[in-house]
N, C-alpha and C. Protein backbone atom coordinates (compact mmCIF):
# COMPACT_ATOMS: atom_id res chain seq x y z
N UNK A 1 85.15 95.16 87.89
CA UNK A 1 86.40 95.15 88.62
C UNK A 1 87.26 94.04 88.05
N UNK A 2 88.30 94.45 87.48
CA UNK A 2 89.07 93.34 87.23
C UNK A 2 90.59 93.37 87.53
N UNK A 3 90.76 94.36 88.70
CA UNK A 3 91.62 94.34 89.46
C UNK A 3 91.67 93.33 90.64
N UNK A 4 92.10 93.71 91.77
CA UNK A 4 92.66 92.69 92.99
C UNK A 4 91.21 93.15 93.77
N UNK A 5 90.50 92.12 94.26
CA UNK A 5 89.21 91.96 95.27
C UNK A 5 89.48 92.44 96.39
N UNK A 6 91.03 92.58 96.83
CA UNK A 6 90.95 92.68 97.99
C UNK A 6 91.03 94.23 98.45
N UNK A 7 91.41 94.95 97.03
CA UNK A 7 91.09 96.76 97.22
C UNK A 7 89.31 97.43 97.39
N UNK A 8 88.52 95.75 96.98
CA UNK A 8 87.37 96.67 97.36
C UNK A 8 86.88 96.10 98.41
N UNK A 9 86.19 96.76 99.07
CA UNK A 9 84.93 96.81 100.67
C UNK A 9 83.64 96.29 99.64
N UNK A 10 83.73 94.38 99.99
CA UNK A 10 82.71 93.89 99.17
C UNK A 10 81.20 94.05 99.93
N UNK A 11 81.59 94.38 101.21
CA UNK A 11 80.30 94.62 102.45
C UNK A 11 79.75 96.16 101.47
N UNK A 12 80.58 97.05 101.42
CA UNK A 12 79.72 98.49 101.22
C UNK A 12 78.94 98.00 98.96
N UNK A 13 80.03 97.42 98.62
CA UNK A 13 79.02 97.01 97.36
C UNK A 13 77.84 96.00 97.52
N UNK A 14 78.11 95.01 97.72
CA UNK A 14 76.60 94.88 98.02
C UNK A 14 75.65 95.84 98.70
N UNK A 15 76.06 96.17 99.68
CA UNK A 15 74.74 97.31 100.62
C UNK A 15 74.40 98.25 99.46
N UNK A 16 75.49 99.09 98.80
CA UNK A 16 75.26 99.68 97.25
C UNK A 16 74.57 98.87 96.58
N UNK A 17 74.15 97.85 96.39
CA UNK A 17 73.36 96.97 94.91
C UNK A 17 72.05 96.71 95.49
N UNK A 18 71.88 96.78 97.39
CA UNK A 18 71.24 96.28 97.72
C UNK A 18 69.93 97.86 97.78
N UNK A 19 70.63 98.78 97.94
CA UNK A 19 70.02 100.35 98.20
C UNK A 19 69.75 100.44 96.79
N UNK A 20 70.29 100.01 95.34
CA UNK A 20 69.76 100.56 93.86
C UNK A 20 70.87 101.45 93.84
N UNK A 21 71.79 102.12 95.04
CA UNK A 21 72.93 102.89 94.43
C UNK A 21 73.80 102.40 93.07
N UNK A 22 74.01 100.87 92.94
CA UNK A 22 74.82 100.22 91.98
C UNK A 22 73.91 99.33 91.23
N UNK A 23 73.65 99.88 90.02
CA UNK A 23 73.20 98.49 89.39
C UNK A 23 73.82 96.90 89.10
N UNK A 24 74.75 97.01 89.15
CA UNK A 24 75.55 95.38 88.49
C UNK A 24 76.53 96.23 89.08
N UNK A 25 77.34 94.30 89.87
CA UNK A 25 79.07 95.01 89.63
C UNK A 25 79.27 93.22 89.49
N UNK A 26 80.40 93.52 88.37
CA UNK A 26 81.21 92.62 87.61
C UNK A 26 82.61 92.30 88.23
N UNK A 27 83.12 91.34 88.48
CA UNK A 27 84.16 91.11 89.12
C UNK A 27 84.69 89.40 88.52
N UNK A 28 85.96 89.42 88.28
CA UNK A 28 86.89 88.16 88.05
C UNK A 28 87.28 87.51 89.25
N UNK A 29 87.05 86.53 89.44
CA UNK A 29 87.36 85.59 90.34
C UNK A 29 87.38 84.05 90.03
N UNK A 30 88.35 83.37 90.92
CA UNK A 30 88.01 81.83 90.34
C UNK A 30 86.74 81.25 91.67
N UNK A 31 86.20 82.08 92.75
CA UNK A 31 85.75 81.44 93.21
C UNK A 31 85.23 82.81 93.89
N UNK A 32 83.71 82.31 94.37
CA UNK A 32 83.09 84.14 95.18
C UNK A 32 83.48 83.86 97.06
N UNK A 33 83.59 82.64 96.97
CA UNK A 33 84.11 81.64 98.71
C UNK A 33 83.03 82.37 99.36
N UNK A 34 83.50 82.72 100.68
CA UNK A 34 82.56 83.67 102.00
C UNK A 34 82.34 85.55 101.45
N UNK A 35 82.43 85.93 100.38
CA UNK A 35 82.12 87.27 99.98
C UNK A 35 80.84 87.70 100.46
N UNK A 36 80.45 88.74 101.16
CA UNK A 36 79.07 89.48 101.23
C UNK A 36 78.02 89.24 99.97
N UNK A 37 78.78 89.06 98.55
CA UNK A 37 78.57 89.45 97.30
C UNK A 37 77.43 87.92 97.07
N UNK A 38 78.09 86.96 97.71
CA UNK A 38 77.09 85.94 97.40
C UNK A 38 76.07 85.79 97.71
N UNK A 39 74.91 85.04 96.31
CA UNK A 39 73.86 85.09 96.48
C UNK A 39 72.88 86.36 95.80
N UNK A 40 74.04 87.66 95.59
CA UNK A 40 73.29 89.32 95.10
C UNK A 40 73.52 88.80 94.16
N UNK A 41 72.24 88.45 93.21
CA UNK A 41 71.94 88.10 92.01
C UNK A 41 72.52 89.59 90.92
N UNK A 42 72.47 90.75 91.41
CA UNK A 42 73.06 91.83 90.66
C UNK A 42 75.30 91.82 90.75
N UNK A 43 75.60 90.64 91.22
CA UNK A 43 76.65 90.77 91.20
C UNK A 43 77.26 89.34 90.58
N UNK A 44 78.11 89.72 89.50
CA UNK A 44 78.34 89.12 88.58
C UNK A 44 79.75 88.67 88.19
N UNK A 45 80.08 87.38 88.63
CA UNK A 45 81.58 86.73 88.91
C UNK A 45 81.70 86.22 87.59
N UNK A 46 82.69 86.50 87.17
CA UNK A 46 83.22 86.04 86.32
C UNK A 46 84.92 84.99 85.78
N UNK A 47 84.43 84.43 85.45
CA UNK A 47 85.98 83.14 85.91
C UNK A 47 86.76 83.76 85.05
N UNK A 48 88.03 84.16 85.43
CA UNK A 48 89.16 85.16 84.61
C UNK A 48 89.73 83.91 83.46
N UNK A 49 89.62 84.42 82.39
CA UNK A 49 90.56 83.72 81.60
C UNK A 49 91.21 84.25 80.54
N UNK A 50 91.37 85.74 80.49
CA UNK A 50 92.61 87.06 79.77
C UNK A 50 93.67 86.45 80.16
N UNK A 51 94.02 85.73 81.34
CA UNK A 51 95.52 85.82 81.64
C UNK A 51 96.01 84.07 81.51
N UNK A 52 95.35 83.49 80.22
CA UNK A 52 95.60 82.20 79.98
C UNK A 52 95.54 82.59 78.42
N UNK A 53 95.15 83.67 77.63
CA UNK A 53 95.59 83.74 76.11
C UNK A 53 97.39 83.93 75.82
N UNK A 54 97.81 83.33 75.00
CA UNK A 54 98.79 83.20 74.61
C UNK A 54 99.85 84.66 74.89
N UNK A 55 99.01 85.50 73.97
CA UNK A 55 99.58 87.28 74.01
C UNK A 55 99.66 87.67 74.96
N UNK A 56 98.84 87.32 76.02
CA UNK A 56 98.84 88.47 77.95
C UNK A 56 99.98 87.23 78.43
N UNK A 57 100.40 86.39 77.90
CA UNK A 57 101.19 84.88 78.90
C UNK A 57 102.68 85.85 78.18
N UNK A 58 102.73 85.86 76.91
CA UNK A 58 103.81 86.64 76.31
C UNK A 58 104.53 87.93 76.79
N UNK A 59 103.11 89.15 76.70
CA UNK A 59 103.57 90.42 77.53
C UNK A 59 104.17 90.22 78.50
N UNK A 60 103.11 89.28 79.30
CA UNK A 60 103.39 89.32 80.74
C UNK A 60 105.14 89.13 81.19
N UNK A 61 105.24 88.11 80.56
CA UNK A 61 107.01 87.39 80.48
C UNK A 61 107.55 88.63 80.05
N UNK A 62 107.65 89.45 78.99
CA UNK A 62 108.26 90.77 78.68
C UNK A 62 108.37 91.26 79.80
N UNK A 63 107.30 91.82 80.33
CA UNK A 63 106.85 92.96 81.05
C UNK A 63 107.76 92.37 82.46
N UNK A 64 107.92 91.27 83.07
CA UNK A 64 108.69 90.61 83.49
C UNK A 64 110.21 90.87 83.83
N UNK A 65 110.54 90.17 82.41
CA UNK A 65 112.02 90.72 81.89
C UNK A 65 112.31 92.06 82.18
N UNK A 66 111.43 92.58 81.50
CA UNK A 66 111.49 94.23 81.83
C UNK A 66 111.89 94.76 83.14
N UNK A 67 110.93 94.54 84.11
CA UNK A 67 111.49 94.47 85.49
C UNK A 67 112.52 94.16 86.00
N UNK A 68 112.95 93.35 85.51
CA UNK A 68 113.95 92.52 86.28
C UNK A 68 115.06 93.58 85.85
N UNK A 69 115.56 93.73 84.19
CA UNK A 69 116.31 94.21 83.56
C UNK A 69 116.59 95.76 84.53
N UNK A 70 115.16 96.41 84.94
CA UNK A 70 115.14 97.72 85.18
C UNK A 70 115.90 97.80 87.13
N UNK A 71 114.92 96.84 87.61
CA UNK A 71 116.17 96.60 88.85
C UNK A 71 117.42 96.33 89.17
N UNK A 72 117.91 95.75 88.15
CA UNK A 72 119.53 95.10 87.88
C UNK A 72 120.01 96.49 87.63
N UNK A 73 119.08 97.60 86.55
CA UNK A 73 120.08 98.77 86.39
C UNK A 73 119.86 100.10 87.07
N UNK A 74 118.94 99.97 88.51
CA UNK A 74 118.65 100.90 88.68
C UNK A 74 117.34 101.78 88.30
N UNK A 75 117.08 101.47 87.16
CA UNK A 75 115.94 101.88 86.41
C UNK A 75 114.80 101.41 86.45
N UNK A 76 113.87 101.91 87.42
CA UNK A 76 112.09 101.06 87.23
C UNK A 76 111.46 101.35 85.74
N UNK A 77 111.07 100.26 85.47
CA UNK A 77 110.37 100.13 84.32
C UNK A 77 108.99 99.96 83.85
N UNK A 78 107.70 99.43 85.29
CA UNK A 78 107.04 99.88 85.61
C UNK A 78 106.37 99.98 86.94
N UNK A 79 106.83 101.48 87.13
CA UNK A 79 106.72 101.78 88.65
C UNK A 79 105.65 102.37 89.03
N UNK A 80 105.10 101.82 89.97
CA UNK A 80 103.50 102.19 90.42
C UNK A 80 103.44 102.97 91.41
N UNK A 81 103.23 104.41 91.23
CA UNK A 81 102.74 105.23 92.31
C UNK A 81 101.77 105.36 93.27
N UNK A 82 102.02 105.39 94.55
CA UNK A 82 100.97 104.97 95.29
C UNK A 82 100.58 106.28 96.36
């Protein structure tokens, strides 16, 4: 998982890792705090650091601009369907 923690139900993954339904689940975080997840030796935190290389700090600022540019004209630039 290296999206947002807070889209998953960390109670039903562990109970999954804990049943053998899930072997490993991988997740970015700077910290696991009060998660269900702590302690499940099959669950595996990882301290994010993609979004401290130079190139994702760069896009990101584009991708940014981009936005901004696309609201000023009306135009989404990247618009997330939900």
């Amino acid at each position: 998982n290296i999206g947002n923690r807070e889209w998953i139900d960390e109670t039903a993954i562990n109970k999954a890792l804990i049943d053998k339904r899930i072997d490993t689940y991988c997740f970015e975080s700077e910290s696991i705090g009060k998660s269900p997840l702590k302690g499940n030796e099959f669950a595996l935190m990882l301290k994010p650091f993609s979004t401290h290389m130079k190139e994702t700090m760069e896009k990101n600022i584009e991708a940014m601009v981009n936005n901004i540019e696309g609201i000023v004209r009306g135009i989404p630039y990247n618009q997330v369907e939900l």
